[in-house]
C-alpha atoms as a PDB file:
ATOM      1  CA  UNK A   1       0.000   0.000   0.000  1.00  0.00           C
ATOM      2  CA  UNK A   2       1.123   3.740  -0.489  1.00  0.00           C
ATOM      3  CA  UNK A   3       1.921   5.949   2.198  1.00  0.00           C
ATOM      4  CA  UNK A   4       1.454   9.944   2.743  1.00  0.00           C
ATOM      5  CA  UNK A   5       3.844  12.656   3.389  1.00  0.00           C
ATOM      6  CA  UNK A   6       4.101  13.549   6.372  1.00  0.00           C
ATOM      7  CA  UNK A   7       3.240  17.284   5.740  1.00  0.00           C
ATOM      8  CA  UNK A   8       3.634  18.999   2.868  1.00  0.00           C
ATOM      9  CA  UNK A   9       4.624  22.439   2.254  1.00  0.00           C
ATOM     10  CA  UNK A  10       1.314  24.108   0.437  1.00  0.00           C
ATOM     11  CA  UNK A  11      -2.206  22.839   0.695  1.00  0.00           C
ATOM     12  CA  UNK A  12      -3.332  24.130  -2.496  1.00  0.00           C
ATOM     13  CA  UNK A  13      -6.933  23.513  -3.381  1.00  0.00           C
ATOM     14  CA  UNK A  14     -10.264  25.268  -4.670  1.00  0.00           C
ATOM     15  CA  UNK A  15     -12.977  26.984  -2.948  1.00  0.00           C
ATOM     16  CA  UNK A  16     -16.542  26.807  -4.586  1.00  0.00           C
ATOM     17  CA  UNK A  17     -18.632  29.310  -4.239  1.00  0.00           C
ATOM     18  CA  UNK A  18     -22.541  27.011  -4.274  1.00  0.00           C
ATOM     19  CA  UNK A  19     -24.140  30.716  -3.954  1.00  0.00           C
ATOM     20  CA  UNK A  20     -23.355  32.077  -7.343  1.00  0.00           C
ATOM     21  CA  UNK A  21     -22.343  28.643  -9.279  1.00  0.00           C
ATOM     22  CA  UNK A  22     -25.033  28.526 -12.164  1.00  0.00           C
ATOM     23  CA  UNK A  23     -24.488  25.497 -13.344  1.00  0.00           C
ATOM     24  CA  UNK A  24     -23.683  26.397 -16.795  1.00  0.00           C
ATOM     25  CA  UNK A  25     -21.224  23.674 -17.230  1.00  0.00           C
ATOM     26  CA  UNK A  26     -18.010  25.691 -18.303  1.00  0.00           C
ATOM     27  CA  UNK A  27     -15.903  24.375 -15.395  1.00  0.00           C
ATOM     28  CA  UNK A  28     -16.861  20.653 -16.743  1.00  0.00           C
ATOM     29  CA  UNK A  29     -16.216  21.578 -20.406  1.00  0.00           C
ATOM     30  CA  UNK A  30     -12.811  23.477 -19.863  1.00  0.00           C
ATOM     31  CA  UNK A  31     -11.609  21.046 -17.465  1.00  0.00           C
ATOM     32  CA  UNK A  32     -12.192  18.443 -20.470  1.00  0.00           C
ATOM     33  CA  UNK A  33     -10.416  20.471 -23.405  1.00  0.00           C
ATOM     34  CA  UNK A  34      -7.162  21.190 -21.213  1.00  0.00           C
ATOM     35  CA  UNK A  35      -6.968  17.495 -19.572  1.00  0.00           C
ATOM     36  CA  UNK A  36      -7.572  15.461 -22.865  1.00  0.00           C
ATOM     37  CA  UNK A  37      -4.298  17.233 -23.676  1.00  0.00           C
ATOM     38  CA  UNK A  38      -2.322  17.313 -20.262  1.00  0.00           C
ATOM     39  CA  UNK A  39      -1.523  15.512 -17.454  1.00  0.00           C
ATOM     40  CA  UNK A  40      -4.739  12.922 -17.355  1.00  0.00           C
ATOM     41  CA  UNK A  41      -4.451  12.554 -21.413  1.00  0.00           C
ATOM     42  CA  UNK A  42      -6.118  11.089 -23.296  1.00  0.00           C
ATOM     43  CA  UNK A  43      -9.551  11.073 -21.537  1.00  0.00           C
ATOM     44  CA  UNK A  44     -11.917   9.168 -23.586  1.00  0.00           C
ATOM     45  CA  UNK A  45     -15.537   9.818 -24.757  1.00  0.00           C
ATOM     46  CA  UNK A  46     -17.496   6.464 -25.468  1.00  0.00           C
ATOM     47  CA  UNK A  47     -20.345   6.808 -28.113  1.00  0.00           C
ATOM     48  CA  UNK A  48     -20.511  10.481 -27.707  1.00  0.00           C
ATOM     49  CA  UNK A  49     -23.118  11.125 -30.306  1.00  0.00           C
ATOM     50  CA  UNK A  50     -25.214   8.254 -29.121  1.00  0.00           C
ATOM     51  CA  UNK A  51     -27.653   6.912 -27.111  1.00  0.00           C
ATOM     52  CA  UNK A  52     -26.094   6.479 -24.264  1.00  0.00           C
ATOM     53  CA  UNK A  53     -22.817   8.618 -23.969  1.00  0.00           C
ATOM     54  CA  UNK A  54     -20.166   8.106 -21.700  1.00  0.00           C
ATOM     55  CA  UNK A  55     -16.310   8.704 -20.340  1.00  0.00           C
ATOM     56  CA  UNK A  56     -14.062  10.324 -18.658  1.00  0.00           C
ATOM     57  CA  UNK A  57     -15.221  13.461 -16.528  1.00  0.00           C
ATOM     58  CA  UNK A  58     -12.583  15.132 -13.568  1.00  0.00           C
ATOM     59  CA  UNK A  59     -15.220  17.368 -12.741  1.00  0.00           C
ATOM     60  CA  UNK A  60     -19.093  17.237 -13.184  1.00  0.00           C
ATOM     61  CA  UNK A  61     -21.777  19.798 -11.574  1.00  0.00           C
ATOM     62  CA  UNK A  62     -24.679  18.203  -9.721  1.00  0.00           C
ATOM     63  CA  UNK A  63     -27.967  20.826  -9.384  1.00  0.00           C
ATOM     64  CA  UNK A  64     -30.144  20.051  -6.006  1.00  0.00           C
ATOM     65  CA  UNK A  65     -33.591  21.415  -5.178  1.00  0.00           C
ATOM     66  CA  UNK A  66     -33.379  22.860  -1.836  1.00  0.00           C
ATOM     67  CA  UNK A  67     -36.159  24.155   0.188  1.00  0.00           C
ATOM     68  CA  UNK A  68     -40.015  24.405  -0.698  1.00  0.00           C
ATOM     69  CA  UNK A  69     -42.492  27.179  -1.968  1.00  0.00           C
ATOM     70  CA  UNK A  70     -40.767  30.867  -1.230  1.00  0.00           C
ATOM     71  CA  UNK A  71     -37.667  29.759  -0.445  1.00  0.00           C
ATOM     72  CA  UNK A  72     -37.093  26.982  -2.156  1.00  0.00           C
ATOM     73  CA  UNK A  73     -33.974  26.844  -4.911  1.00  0.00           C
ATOM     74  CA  UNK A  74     -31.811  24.973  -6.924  1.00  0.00           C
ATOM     75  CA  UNK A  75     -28.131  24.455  -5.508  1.00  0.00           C
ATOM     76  CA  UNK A  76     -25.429  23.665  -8.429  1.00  0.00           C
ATOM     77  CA  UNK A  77     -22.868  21.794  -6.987  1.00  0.00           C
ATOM     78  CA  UNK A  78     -19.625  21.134  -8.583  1.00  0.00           C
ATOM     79  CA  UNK A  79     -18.063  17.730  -7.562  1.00  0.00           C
ATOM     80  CA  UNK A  80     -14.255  16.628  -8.405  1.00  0.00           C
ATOM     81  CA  UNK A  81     -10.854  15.026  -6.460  1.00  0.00           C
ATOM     82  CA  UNK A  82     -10.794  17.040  -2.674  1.00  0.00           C
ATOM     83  CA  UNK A  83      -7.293  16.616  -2.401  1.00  0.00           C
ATOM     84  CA  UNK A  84      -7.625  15.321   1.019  1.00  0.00           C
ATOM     85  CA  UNK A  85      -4.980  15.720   3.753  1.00  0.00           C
ATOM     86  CA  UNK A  86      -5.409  11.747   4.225  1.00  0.00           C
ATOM     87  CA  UNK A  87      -7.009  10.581   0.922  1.00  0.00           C
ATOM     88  CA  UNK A  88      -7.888   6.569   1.370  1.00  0.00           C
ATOM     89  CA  UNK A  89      -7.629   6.611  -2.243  1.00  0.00           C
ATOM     90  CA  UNK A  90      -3.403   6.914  -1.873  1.00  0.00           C
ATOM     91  CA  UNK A  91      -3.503   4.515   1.291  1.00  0.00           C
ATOM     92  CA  UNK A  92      -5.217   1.862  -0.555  1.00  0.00           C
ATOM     93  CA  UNK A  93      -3.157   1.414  -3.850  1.00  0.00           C
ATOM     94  CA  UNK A  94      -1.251  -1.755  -3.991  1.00  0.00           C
ATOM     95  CA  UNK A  95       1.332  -0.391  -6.791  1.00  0.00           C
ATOM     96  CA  UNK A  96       2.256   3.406  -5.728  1.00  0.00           C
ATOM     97  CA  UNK A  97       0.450   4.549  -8.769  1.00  0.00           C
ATOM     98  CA  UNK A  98      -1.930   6.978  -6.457  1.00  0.00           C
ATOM     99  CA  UNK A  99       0.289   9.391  -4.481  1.00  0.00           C
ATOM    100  CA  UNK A 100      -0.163  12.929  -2.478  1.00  0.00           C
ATOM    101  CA  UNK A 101       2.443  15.458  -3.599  1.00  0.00           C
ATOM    102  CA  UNK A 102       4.693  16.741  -0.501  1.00  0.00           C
ATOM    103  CA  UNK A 103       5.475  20.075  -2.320  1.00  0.00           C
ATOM    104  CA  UNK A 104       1.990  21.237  -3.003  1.00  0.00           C
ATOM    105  CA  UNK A 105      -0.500  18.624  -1.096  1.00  0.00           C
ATOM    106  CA  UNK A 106      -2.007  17.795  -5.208  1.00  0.00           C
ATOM    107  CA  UNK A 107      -3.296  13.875  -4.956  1.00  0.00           C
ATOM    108  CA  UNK A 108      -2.418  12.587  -8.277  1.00  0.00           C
ATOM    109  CA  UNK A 109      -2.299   9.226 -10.179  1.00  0.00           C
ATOM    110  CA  UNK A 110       0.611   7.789 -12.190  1.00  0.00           C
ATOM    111  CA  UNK A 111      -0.788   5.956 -15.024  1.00  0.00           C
ATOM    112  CA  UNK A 112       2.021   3.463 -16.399  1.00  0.00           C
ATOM    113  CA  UNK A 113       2.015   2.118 -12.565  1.00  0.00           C
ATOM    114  CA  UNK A 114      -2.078   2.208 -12.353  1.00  0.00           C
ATOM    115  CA  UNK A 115      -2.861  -1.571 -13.060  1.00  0.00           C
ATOM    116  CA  UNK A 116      -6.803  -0.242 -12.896  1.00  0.00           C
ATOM    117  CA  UNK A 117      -7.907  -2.192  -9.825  1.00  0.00           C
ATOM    118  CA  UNK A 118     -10.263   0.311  -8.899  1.00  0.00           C
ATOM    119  CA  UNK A 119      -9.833  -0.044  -5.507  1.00  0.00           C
ATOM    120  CA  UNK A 120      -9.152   3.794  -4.903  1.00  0.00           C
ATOM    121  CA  UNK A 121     -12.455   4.334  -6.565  1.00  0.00           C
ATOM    122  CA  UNK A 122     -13.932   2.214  -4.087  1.00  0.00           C
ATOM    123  CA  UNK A 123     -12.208   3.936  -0.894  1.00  0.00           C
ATOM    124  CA  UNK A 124     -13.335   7.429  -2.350  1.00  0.00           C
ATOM    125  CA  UNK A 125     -16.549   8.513  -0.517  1.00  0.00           C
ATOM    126  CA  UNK A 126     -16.447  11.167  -2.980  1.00  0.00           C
ATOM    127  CA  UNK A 127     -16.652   9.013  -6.002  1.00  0.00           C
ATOM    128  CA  UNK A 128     -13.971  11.230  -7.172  1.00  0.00           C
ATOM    129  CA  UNK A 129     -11.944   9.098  -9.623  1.00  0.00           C
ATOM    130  CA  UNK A 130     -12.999   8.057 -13.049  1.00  0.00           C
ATOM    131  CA  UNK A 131     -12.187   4.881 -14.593  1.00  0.00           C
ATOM    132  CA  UNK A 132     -11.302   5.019 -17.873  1.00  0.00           C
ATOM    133  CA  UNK A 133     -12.361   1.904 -19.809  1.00  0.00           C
ATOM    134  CA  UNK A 134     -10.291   2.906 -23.247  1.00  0.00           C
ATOM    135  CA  UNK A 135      -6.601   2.940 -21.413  1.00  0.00           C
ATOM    136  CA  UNK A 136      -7.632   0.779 -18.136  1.00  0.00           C
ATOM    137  CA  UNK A 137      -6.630   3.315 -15.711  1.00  0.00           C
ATOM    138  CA  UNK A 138      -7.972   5.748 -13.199  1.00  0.00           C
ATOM    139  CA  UNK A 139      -8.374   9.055 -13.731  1.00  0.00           C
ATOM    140  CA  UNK A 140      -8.785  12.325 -11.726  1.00  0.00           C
ATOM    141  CA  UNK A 141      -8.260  15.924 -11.341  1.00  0.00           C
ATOM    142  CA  UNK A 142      -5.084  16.980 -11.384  1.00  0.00           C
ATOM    143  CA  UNK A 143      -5.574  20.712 -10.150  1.00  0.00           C
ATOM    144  CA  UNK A 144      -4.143  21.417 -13.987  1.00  0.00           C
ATOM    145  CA  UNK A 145      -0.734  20.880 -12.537  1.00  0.00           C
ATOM    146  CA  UNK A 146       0.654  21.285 -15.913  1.00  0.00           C
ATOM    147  CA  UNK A 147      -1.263  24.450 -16.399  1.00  0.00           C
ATOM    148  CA  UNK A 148      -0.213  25.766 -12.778  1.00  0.00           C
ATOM    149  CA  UNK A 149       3.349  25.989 -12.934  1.00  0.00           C
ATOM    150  CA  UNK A 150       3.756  26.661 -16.472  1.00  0.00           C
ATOM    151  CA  UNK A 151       6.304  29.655 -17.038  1.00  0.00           C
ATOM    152  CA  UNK A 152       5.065  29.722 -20.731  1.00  0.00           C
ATOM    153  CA  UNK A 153       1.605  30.732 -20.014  1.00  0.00           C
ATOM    154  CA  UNK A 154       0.627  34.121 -18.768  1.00  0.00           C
ATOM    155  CA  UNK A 155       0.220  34.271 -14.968  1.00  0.00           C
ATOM    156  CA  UNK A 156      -3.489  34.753 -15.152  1.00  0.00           C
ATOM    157  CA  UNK A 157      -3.970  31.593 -16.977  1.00  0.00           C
ATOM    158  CA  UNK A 158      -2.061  29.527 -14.225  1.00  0.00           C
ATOM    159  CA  UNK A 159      -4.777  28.431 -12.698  1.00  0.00           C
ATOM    160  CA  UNK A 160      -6.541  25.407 -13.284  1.00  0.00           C
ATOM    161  CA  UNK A 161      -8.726  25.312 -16.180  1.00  0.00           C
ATOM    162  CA  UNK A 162     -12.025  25.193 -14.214  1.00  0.00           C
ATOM    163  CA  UNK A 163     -10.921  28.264 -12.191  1.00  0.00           C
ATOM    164  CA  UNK A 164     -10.350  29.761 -15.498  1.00  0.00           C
ATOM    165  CA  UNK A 165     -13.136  29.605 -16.959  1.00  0.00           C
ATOM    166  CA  UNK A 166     -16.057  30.086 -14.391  1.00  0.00           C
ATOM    167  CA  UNK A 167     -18.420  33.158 -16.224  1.00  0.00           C
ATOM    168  CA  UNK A 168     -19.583  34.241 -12.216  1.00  0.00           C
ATOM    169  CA  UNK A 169     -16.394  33.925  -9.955  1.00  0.00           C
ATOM    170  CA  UNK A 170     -17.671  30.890  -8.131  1.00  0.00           C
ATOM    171  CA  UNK A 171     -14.162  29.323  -8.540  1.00  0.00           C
ATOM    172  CA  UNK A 172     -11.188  30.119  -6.274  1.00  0.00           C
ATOM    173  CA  UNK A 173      -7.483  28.540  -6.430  1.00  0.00           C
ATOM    174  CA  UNK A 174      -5.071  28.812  -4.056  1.00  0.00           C
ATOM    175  CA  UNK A 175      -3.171  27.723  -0.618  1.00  0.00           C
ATOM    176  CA  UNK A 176      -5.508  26.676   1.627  1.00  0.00           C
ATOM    177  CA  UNK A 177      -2.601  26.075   4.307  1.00  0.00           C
ATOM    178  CA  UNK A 178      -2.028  29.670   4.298  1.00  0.00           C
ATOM    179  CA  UNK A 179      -4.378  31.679   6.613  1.00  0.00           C
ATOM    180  CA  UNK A 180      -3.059  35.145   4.890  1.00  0.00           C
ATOM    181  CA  UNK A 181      -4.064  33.724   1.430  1.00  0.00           C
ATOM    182  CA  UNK A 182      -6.887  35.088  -0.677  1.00  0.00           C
ATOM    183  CA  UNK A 183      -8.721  31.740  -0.310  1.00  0.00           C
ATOM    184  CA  UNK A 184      -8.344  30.895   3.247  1.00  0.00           C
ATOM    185  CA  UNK A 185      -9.658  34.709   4.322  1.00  0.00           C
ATOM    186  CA  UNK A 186     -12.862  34.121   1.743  1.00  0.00           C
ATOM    187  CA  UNK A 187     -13.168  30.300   3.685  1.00  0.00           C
ATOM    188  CA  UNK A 188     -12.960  32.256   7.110  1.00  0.00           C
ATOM    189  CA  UNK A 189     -15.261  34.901   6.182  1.00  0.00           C
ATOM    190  CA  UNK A 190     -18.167  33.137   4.714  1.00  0.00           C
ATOM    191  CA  UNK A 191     -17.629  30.148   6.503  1.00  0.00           C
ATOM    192  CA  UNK A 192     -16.456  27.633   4.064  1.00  0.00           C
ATOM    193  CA  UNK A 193     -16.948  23.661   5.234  1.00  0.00           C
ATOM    194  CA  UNK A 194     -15.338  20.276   4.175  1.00  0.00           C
ATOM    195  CA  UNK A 195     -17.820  17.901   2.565  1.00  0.00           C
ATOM    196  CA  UNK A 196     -18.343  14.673   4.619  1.00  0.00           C
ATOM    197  CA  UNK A 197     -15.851  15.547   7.385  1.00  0.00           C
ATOM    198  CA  UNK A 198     -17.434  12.773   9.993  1.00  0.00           C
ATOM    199  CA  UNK A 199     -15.435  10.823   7.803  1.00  0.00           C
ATOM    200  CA  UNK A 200     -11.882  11.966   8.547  1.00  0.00           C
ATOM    201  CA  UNK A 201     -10.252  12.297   5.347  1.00  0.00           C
ATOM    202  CA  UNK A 202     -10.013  16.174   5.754  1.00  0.00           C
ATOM    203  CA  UNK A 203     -10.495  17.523   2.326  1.00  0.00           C
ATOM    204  CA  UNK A 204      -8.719  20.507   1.204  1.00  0.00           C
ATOM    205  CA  UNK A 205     -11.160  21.771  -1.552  1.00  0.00           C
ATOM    206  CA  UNK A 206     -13.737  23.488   0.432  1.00  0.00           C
ATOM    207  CA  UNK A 207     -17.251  24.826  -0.063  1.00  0.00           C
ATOM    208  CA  UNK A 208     -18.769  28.271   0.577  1.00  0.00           C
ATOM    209  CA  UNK A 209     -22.395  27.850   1.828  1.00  0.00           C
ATOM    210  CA  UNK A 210     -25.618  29.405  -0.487  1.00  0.00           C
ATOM    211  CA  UNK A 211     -26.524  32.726   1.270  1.00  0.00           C
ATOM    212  CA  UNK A 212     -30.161  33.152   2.761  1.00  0.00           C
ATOM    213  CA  UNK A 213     -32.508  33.992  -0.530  1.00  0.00           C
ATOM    214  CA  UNK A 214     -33.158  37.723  -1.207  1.00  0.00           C
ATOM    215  CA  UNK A 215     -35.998  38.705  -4.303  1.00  0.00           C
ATOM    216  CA  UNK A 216     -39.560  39.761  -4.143  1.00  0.00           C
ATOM    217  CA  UNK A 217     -41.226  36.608  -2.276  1.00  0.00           C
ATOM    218  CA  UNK A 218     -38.913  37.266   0.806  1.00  0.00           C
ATOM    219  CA  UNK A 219     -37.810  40.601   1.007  1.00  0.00           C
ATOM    220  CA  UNK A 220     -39.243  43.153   3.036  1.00  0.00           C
ATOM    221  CA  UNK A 221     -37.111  45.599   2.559  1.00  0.00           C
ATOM    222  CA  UNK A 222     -38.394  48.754  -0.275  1.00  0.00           C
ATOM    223  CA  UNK A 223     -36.818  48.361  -3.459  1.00  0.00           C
ATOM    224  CA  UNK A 224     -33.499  50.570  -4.371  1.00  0.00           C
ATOM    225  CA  UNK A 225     -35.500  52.549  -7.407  1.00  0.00           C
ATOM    226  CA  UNK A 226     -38.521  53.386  -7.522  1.00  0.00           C
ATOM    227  CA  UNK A 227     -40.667  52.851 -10.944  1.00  0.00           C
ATOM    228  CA  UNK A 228     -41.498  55.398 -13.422  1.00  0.00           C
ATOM    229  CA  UNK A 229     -44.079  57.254 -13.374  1.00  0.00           C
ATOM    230  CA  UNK A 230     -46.868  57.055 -16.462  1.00  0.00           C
ATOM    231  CA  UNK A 231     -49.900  58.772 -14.710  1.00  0.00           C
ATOM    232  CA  UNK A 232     -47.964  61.979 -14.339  1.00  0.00           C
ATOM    233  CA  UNK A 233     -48.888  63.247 -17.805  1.00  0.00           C
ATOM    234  CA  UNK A 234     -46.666  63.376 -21.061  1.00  0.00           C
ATOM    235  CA  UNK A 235     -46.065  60.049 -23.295  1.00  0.00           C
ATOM    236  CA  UNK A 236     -44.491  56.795 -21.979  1.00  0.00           C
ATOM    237  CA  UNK A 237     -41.000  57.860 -23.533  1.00  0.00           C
ATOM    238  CA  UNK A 238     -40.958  61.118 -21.715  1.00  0.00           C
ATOM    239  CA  UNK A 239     -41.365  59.821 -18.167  1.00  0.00           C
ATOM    240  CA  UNK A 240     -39.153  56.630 -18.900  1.00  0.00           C
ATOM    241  CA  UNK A 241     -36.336  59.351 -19.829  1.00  0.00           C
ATOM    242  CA  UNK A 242     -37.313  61.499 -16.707  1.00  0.00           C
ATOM    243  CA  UNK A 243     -36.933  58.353 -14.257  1.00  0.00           C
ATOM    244  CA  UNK A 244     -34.030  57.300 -15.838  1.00  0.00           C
ATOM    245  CA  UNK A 245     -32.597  60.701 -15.187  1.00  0.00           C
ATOM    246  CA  UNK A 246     -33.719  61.306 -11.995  1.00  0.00           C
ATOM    247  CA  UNK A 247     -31.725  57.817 -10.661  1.00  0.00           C
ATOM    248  CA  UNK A 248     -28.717  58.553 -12.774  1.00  0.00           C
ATOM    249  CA  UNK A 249     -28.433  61.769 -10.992  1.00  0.00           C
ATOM    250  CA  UNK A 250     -28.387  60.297  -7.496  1.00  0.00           C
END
């Protein structure tokens, strides 16, 4: 079996933001383009075009309905590798293929020693890894780890792919193990949790909890701007232009 580090020097990991995550599907998509051509290559896509479509995914985005009536909503939830501190996916590997980085914390599989047991697929509570039935071999995310470091690429694009990507922000990269980093203040402040922790494996990724629902069917608060006015005389265009003018002047 496969042991951990003992520490390692960075905990880097992503923070997802389930408030403003819209499920569009971009972080699934990009993370697809860059990886069938990095690290995790190839990753294959079984009768795409078919009936029944399948293959390798490193991330996929689950959507939840949460709630009833007023306050009910739908929760996208983005689901890849957590990176854990003590993944059971490393522990359990009978040929070394799955290790944890000591540099950075990033949990990562080496496919010529992956013999595709699928035993780390099994001792993911996540369901994390992916097999992939074209090369016999799991598959996961790699935190774009050839995207990260890369000296060639501007230093806006190293970040993962996903991170990249996201339309509305709801993806953050960064080290976690550093309580002065951008991602560990935005975990502190809104109160960012592990997923499963009753089971011990202490994920890194973490997630940043939907915020209490504010629009018409629960406010009670007045609304910012006020309408404009059509019974005050002139034609529709007239007011319209005199509201408009009116707020823009505030």
């Amino acid at each position: 079996m496969t042991s951990l580090p003992q520490t390692t020097k960075k905990k880097l990991g992503l923070v997802i933001d389930l408030d403003i995550c819209v499920g569009c599907q971009a972080c699934v998509t990009s993370c697809k383009e860059w990886n069938t051509g990095g690290y995790s290559a190839p990753l294959s896509d079984i009768d795409p075009y078919g009936a029944d479509p399948h293959g390798s995914w490193l991330n996929r985005v689950h959507g939840y309905e949460v709630g009833e009536g007023a306050t009910g909503r739908t929760v996208h939830f983005p689901r890849s590798c957590l990176h854990c501190e003590t993944p059971a996916c490393v522990t359990v590997c009978p040929t070394g293929a799955s290790y944890k980085r000591a540099e950075d914390g990033i949990v990562l599989v080496n496919p010529d020693m992956c013999i595709g047991c699928k035993l780390c697929s099994w001792a993911c509570p996540y369901g994390a890894r992916e097999y992939d039935e074209n090369h016999g071999v799991m598959k996961k995310c790699t935190l774009c780890v050839d995207r990260i470091y890369n000296t060639h690429l501007a230093a806006e694009d190293r970040i993962p792919a996903c991170v990249r990507a996201c339309p509305t922000g709801a993806r953050h990269f960064g080290d976690i193990g550093d309580p002065g980093s951008a991602v560990s203040k935005l975990v502190a402040e809104r109160g960012g949790y592990d997923l499963m922790p009753e089971m011990g494996y202490k994920p890194v990724n973490k997630y940043l909890p939907p915020r209490d629902r504010r629009d018409s069917t629960t406010s009670t608060f007045q609304p910012a701007v006020e309408a404009p006015d059509h019974n005050g005389g002139g034609d529709r265009a007239t007011s319209f232009f005199a509201w408009a003018d009116k707020m823009l002047s505030r």
